[in-house]
C-alpha atoms as a PDB file:
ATOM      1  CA  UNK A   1       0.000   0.000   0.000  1.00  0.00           C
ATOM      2  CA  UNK A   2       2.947   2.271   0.537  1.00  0.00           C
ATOM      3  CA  UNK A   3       4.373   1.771  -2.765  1.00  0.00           C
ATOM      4  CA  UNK A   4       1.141   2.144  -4.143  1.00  0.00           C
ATOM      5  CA  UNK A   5       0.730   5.844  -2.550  1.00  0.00           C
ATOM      6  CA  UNK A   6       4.150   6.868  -3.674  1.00  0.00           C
ATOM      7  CA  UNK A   7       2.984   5.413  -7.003  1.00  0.00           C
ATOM      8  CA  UNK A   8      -0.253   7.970  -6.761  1.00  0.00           C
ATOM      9  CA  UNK A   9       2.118  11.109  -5.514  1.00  0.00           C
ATOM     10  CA  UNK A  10       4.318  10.513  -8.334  1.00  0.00           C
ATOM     11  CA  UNK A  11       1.768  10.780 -10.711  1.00  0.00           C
ATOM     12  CA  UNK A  12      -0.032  13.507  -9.153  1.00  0.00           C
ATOM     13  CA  UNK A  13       2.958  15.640  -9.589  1.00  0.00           C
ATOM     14  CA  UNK A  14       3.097  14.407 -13.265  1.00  0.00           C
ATOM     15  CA  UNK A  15      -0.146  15.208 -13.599  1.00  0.00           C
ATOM     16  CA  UNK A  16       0.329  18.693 -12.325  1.00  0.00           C
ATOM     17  CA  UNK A  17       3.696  19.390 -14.264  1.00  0.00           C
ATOM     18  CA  UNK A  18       1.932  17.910 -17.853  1.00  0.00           C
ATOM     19  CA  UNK A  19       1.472  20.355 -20.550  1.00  0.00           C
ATOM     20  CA  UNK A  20      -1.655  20.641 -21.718  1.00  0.00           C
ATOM     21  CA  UNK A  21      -1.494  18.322 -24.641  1.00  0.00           C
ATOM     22  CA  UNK A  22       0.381  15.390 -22.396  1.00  0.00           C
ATOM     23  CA  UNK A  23      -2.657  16.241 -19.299  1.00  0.00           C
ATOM     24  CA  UNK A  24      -4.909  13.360 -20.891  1.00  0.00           C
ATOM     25  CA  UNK A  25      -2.266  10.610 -20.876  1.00  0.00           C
ATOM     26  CA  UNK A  26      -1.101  11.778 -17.487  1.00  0.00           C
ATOM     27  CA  UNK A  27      -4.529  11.932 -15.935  1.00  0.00           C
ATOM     28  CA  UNK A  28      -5.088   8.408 -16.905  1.00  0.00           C
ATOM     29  CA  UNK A  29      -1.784   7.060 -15.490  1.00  0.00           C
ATOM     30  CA  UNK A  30      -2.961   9.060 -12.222  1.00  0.00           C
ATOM     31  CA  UNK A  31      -6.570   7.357 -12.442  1.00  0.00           C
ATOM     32  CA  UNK A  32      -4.666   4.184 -12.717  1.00  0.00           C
ATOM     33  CA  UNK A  33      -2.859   4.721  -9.541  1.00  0.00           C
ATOM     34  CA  UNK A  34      -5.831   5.787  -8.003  1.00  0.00           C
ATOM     35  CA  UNK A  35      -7.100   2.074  -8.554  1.00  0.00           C
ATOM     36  CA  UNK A  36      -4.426   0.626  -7.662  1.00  0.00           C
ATOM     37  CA  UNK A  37      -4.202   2.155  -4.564  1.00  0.00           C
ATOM     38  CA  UNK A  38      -7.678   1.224  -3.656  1.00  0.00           C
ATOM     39  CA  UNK A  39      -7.201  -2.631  -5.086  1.00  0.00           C
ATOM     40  CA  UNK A  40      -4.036  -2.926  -2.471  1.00  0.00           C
ATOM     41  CA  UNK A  41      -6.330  -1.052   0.403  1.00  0.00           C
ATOM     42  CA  UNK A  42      -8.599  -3.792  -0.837  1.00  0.00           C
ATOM     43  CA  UNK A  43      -5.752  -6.724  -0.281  1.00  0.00           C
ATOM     44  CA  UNK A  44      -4.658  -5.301   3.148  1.00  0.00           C
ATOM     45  CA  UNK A  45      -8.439  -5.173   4.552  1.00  0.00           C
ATOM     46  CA  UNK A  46      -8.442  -8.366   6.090  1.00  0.00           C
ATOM     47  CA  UNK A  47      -5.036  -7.828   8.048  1.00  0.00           C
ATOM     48  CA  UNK A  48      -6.320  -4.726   9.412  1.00  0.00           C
ATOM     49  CA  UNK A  49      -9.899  -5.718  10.032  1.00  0.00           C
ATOM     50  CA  UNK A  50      -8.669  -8.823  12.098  1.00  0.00           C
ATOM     51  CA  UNK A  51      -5.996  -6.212  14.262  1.00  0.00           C
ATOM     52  CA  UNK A  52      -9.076  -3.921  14.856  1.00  0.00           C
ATOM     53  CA  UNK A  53     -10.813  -6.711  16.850  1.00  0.00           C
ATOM     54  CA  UNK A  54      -8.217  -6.911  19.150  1.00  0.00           C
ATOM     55  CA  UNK A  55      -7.645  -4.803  22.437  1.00  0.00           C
ATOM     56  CA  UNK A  56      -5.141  -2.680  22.950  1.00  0.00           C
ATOM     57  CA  UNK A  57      -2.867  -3.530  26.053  1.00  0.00           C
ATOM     58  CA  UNK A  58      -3.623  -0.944  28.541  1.00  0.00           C
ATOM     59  CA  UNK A  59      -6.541   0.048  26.975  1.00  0.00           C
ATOM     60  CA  UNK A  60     -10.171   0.371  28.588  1.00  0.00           C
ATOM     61  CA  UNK A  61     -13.219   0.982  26.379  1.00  0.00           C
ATOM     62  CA  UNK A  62     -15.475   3.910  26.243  1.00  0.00           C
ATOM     63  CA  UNK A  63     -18.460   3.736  28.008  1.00  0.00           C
ATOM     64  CA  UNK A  64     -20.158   5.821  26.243  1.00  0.00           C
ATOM     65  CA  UNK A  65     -20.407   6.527  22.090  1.00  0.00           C
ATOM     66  CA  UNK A  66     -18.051   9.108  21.015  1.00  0.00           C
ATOM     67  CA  UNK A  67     -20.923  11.321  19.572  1.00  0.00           C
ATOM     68  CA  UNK A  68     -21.893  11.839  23.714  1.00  0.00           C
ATOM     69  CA  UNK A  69     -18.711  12.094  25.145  1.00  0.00           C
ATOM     70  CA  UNK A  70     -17.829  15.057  22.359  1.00  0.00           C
ATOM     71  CA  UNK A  71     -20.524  16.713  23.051  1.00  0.00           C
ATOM     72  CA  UNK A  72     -20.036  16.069  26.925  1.00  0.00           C
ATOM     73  CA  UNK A  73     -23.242  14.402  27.505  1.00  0.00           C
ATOM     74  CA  UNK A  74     -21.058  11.197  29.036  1.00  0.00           C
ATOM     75  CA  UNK A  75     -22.426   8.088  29.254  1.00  0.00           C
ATOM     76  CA  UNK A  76     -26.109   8.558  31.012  1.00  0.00           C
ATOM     77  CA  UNK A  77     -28.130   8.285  27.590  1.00  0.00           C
ATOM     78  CA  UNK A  78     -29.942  12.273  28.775  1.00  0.00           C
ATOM     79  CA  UNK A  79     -29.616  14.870  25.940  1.00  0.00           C
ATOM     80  CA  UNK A  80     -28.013  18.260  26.606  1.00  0.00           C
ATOM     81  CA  UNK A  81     -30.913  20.654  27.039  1.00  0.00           C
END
């Protein structure tokens, strides 16, 4: 996936540097890179999905959803008035 990124900022800079009669060619090598970076977020999914299900050492859940504790209604379930 890291490759694939540098991939994407290489051709984004391409991309911005193309004259205008090289911008198609260049736009479609960035498009490509585009994909590719999603097709190898794609293949990494599964490792990362599988890490997310584990806890971190040390580390306690919330008790309450995040939307509440931003907006410092805590954990009771009673709106802000």
């Amino acid at each position: 996936l890291d490759a694939a990124l540098e991939t994407l900022a290489a051709a984004e800079g391409a991309l911005r540097g193309a004259p205008p009669l090289a911008r198609a060619g260049a736009w479609r090598r960035w498009s490509g890179a585009l994909g590719h970076v999603f097709e190898m977020a794609d293949r990494c999914w599964p490792a990362v999905d599988a890490t997310l299900g584990e806890p971190l050492a040390g580390h306690a859940p919330a008790t309450a959803p995040w939307w509440r504790r931003s907006r410092g209604t805590g954990g009771s379930g009673e709106e802000r008035r």
